[in-house]
PDB file of N, CA and C in Angstrom:
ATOM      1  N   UNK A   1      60.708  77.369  57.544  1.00  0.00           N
ATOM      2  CA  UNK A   1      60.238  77.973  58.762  1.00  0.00           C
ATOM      3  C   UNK A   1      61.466  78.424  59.555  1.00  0.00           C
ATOM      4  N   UNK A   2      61.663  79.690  59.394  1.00  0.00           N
ATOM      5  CA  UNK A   2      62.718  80.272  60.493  1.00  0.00           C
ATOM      6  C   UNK A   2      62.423  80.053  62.189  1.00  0.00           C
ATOM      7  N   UNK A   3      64.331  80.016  62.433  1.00  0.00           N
ATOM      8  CA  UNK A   3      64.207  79.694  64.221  1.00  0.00           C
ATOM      9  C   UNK A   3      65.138  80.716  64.042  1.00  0.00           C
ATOM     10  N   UNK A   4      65.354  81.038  65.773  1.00  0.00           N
ATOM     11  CA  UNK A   4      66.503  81.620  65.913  1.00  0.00           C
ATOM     12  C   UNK A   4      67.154  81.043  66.971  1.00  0.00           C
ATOM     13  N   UNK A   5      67.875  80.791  67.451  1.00  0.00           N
ATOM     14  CA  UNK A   5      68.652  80.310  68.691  1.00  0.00           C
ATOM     15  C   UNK A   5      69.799  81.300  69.170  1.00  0.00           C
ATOM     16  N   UNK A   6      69.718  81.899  70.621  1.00  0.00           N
ATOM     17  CA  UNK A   6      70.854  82.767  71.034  1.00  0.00           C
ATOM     18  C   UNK A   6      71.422  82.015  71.987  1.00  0.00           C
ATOM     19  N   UNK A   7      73.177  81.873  71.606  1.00  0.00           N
ATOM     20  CA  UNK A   7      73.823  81.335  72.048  1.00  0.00           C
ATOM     21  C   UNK A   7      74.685  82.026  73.380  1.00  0.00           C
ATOM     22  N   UNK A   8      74.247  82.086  74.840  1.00  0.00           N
ATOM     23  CA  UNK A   8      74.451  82.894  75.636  1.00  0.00           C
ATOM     24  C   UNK A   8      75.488  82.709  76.541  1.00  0.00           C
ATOM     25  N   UNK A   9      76.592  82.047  76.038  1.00  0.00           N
ATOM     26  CA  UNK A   9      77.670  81.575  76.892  1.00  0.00           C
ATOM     27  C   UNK A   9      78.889  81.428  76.219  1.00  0.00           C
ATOM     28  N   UNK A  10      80.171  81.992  76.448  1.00  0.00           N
ATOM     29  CA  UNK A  10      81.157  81.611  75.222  1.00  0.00           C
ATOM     30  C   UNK A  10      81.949  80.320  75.613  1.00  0.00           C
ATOM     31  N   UNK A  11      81.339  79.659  75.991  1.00  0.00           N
ATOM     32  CA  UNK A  11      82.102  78.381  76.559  1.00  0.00           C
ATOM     33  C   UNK A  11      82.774  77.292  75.202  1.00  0.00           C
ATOM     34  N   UNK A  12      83.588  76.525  75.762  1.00  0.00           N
ATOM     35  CA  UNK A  12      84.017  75.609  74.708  1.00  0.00           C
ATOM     36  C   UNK A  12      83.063  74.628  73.820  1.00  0.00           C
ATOM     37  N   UNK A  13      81.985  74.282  74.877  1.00  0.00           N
ATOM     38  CA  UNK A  13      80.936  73.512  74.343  1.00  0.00           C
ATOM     39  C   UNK A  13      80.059  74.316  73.337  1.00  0.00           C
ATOM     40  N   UNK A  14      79.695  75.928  74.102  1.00  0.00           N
ATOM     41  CA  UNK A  14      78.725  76.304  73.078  1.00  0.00           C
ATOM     42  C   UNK A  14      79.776  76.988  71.834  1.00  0.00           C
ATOM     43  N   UNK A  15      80.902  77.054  71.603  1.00  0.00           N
ATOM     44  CA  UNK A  15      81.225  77.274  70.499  1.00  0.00           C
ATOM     45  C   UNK A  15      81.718  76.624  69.763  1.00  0.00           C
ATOM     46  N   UNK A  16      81.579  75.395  69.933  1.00  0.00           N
ATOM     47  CA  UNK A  16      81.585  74.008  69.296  1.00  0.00           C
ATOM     48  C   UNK A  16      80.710  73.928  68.309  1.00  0.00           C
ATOM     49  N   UNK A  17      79.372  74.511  69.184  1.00  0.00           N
ATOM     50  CA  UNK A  17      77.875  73.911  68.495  1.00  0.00           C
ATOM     51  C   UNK A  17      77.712  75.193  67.727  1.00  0.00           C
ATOM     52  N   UNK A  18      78.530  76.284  67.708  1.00  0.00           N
ATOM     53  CA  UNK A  18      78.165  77.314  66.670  1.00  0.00           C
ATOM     54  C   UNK A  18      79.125  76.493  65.925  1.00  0.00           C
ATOM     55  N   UNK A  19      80.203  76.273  65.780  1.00  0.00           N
ATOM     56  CA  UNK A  19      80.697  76.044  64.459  1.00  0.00           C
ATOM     57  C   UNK A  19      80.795  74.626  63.569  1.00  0.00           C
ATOM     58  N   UNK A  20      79.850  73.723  64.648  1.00  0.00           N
ATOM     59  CA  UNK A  20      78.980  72.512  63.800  1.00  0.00           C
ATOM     60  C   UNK A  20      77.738  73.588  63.258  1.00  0.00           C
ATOM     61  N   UNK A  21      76.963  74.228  63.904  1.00  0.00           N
ATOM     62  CA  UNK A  21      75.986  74.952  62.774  1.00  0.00           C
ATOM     63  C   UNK A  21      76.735  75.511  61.733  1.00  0.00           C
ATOM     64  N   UNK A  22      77.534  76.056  61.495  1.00  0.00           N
ATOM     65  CA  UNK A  22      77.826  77.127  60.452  1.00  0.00           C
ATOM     66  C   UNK A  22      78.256  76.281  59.247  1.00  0.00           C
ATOM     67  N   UNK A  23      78.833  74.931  59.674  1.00  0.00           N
ATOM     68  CA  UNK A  23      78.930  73.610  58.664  1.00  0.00           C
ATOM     69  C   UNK A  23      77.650  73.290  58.004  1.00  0.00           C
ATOM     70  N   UNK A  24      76.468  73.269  58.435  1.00  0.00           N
ATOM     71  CA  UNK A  24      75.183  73.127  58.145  1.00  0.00           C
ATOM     72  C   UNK A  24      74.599  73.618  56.532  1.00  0.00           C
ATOM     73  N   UNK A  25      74.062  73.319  55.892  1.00  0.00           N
ATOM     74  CA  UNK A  25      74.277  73.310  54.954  1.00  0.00           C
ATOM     75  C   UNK A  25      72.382  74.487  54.612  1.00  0.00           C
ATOM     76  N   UNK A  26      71.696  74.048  56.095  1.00  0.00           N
ATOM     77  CA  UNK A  26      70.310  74.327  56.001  1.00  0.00           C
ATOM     78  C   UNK A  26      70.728  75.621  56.854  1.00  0.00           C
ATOM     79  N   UNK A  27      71.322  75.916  57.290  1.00  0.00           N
ATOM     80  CA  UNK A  27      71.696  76.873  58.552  1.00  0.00           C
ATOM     81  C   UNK A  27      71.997  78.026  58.245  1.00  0.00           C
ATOM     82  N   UNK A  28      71.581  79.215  58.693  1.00  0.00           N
ATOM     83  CA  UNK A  28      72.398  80.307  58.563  1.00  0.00           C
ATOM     84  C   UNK A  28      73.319  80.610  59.998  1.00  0.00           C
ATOM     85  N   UNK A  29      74.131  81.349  60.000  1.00  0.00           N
ATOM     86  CA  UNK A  29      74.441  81.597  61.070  1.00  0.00           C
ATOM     87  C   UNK A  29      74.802  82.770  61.324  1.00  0.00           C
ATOM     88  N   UNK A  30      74.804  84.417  61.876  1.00  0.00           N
ATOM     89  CA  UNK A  30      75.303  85.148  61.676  1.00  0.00           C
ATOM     90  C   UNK A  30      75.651  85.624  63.269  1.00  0.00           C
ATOM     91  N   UNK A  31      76.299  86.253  63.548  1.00  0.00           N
ATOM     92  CA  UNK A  31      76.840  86.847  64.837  1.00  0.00           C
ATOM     93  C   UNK A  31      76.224  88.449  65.320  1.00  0.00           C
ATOM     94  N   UNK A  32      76.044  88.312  66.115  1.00  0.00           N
ATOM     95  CA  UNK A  32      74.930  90.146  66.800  1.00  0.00           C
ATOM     96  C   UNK A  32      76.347  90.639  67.306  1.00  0.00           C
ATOM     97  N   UNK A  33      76.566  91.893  66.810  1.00  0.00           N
ATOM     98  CA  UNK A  33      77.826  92.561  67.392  1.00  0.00           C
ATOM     99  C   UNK A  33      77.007  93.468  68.520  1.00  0.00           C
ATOM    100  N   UNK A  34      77.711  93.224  69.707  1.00  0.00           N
ATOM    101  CA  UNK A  34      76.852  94.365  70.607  1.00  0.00           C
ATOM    102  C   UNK A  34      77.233  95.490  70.487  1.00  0.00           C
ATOM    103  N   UNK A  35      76.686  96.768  70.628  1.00  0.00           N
ATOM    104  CA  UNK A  35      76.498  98.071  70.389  1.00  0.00           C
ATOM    105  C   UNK A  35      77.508  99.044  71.297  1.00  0.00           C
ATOM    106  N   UNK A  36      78.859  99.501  71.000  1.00  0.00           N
ATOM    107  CA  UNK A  36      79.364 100.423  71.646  1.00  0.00           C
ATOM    108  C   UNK A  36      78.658 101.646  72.260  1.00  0.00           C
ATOM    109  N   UNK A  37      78.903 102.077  73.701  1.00  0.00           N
ATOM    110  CA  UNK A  37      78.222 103.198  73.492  1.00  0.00           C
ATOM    111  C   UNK A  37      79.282 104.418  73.509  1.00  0.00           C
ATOM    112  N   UNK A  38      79.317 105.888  73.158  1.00  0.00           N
ATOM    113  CA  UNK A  38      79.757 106.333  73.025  1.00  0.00           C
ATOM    114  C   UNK A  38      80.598 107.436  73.861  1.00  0.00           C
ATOM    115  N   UNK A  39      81.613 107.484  74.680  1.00  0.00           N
ATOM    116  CA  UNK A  39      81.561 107.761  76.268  1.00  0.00           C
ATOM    117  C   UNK A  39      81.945 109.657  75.874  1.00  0.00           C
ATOM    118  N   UNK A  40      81.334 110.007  77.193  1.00  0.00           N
ATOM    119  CA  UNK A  40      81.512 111.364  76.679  1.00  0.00           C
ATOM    120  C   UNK A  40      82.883 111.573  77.375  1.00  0.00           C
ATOM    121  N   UNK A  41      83.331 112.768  76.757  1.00  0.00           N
ATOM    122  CA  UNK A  41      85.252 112.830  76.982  1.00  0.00           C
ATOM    123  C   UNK A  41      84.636 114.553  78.083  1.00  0.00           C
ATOM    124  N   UNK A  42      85.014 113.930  78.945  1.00  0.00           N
ATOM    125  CA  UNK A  42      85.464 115.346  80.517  1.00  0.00           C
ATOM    126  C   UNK A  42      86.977 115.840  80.222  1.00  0.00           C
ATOM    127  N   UNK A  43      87.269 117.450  80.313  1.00  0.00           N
ATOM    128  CA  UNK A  43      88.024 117.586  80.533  1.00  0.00           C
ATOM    129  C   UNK A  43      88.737 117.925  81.973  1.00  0.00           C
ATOM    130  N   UNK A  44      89.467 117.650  82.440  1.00  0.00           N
ATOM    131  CA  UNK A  44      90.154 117.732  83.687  1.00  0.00           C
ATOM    132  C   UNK A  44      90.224 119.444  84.191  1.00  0.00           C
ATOM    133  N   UNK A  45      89.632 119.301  85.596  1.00  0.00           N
ATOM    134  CA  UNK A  45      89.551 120.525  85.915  1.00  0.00           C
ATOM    135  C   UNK A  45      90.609 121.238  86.461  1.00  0.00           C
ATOM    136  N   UNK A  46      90.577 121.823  86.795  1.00  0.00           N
ATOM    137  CA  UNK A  46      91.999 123.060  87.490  1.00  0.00           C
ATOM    138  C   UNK A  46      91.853 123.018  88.501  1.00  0.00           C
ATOM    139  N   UNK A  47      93.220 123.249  89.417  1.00  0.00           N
ATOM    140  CA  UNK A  47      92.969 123.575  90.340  1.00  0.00           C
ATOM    141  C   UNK A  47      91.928 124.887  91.424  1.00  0.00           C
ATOM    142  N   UNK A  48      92.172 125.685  90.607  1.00  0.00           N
ATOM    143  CA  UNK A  48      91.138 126.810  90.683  1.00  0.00           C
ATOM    144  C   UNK A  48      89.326 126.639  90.620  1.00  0.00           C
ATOM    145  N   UNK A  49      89.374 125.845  89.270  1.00  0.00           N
ATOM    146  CA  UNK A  49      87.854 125.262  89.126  1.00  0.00           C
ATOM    147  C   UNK A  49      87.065 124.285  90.390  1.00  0.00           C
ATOM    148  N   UNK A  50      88.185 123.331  90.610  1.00  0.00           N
ATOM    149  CA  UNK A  50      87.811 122.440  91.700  1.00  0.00           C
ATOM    150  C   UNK A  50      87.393 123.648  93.267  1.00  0.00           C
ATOM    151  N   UNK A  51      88.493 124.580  93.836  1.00  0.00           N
ATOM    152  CA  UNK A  51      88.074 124.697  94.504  1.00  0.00           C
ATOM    153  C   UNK A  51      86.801 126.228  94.492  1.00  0.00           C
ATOM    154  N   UNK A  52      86.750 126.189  93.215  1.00  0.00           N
ATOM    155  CA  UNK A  52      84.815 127.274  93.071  1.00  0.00           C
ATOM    156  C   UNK A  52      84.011 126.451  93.075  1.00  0.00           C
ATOM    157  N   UNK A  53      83.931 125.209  92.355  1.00  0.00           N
ATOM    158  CA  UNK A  53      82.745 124.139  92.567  1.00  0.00           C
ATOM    159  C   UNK A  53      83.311 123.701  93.854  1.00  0.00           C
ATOM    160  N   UNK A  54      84.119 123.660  94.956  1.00  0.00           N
ATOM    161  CA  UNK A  54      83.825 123.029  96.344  1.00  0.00           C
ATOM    162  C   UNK A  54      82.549 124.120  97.047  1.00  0.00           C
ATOM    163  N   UNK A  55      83.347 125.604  96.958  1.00  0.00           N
ATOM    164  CA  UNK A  55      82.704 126.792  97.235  1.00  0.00           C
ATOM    165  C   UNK A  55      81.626 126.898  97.179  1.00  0.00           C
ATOM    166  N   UNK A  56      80.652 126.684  95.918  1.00  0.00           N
ATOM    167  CA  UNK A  56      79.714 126.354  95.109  1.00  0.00           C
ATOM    168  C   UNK A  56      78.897 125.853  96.250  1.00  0.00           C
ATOM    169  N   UNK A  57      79.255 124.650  95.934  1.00  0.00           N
ATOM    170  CA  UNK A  57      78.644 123.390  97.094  1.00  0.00           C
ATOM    171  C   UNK A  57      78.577 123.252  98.578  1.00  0.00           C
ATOM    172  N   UNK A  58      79.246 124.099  99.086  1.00  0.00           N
ATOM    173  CA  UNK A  58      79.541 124.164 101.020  1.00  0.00           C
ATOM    174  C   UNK A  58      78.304 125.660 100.429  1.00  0.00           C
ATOM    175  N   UNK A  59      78.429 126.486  99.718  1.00  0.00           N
ATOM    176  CA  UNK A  59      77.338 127.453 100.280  1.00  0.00           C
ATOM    177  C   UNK A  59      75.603 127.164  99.854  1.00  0.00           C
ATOM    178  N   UNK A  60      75.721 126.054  98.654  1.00  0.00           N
ATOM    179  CA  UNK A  60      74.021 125.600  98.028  1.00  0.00           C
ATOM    180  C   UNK A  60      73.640 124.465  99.537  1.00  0.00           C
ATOM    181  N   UNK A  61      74.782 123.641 100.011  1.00  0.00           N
ATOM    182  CA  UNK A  61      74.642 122.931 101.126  1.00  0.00           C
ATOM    183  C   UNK A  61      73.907 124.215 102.640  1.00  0.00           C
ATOM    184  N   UNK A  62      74.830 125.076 102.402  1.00  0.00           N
ATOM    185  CA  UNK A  62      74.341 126.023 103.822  1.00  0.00           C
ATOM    186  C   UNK A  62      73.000 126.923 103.635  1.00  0.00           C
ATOM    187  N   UNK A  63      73.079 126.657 102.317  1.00  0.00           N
ATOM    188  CA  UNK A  63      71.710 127.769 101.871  1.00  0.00           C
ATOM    189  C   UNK A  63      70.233 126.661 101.996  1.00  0.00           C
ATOM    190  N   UNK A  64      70.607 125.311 101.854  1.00  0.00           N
ATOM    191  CA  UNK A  64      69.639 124.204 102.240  1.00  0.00           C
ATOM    192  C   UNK A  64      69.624 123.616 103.648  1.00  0.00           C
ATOM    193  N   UNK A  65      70.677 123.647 104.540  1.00  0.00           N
ATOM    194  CA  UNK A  65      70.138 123.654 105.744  1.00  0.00           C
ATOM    195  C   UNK A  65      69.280 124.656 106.389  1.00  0.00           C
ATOM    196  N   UNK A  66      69.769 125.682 105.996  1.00  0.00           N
ATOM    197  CA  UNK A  66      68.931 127.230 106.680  1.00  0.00           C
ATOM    198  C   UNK A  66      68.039 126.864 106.347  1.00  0.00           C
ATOM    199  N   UNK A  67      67.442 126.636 105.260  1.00  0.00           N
ATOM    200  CA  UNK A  67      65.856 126.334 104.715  1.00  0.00           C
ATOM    201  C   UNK A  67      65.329 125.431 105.629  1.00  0.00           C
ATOM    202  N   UNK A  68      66.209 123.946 105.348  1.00  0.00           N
ATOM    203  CA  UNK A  68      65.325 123.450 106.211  1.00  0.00           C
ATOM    204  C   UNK A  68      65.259 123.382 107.867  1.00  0.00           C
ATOM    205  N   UNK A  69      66.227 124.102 108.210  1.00  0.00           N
ATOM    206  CA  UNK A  69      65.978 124.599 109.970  1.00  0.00           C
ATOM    207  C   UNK A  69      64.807 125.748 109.865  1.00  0.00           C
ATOM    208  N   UNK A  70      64.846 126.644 109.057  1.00  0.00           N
ATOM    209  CA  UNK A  70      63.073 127.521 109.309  1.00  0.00           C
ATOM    210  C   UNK A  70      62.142 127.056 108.591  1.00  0.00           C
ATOM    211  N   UNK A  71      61.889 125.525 108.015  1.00  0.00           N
ATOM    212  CA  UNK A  71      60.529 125.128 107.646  1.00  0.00           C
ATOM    213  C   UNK A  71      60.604 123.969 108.841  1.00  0.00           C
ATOM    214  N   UNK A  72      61.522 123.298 109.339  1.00  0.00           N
ATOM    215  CA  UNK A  72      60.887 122.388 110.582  1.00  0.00           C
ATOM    216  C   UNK A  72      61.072 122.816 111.334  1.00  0.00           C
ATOM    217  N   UNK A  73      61.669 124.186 111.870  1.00  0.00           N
ATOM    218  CA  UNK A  73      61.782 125.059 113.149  1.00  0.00           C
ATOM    219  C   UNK A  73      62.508 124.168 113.980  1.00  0.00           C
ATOM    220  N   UNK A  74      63.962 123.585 113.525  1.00  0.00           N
ATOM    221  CA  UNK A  74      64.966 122.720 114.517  1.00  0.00           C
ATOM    222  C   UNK A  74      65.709 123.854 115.295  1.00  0.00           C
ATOM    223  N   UNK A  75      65.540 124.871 114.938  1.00  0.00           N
ATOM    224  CA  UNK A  75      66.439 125.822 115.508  1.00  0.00           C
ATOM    225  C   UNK A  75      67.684 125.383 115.559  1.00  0.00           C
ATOM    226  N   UNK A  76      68.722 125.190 115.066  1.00  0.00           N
ATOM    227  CA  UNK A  76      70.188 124.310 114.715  1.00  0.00           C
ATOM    228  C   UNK A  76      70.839 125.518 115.062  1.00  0.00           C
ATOM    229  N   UNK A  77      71.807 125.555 115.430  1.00  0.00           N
ATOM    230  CA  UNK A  77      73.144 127.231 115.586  1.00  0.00           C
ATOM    231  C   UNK A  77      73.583 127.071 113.957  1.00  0.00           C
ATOM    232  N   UNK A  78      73.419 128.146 113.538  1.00  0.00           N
ATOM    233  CA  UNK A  78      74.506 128.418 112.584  1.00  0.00           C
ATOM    234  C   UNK A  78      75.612 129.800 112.943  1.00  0.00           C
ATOM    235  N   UNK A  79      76.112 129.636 111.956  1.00  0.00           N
ATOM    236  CA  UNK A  79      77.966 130.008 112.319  1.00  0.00           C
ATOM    237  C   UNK A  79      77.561 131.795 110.918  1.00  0.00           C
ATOM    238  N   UNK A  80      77.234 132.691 110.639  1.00  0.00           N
ATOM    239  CA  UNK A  80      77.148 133.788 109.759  1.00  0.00           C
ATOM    240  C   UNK A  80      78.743 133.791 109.237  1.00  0.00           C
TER     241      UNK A  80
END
């Protein structure tokens, strides 16, 4: 009748008791390697790039306040 037991601590005690099991003669013992994940590689932007995506972003930002100053009618000053 199979068990399994996960040993969730790398302490001195619990790796004691893995390697009295692995002496065991009834025992299997095998180790779960946890799963790398695979990181995606960015390349570094330019100086140039950085400041079109700032650009980018100060005008999708100004193009979403305007919106939402004429759907809640805050009337806010903007600057043309």
């Amino acid at each position: 009748m199979p068990y399994t037991i996960t040993i969730t601590n790398d302490s001195p005690q619990a790796l004691a008791y893995v390697e009295k099991a692995k002496k065991l003669d009834f025992a299997k013992v095998t180790e779960i390697k946890e799963p790398v994940l695979a990181q995606p590689d960015f390349e570094e932007e330019t100086q140039e790039q950085y400041e079109l995506i700032m650009a980018l972003s100060k005008e999708t930002n100004r193009a979403i306040a305007r919106k939402i100053n004429k759907e809640k009618k805050l009337n806010l000053p903007f600057k043309n």
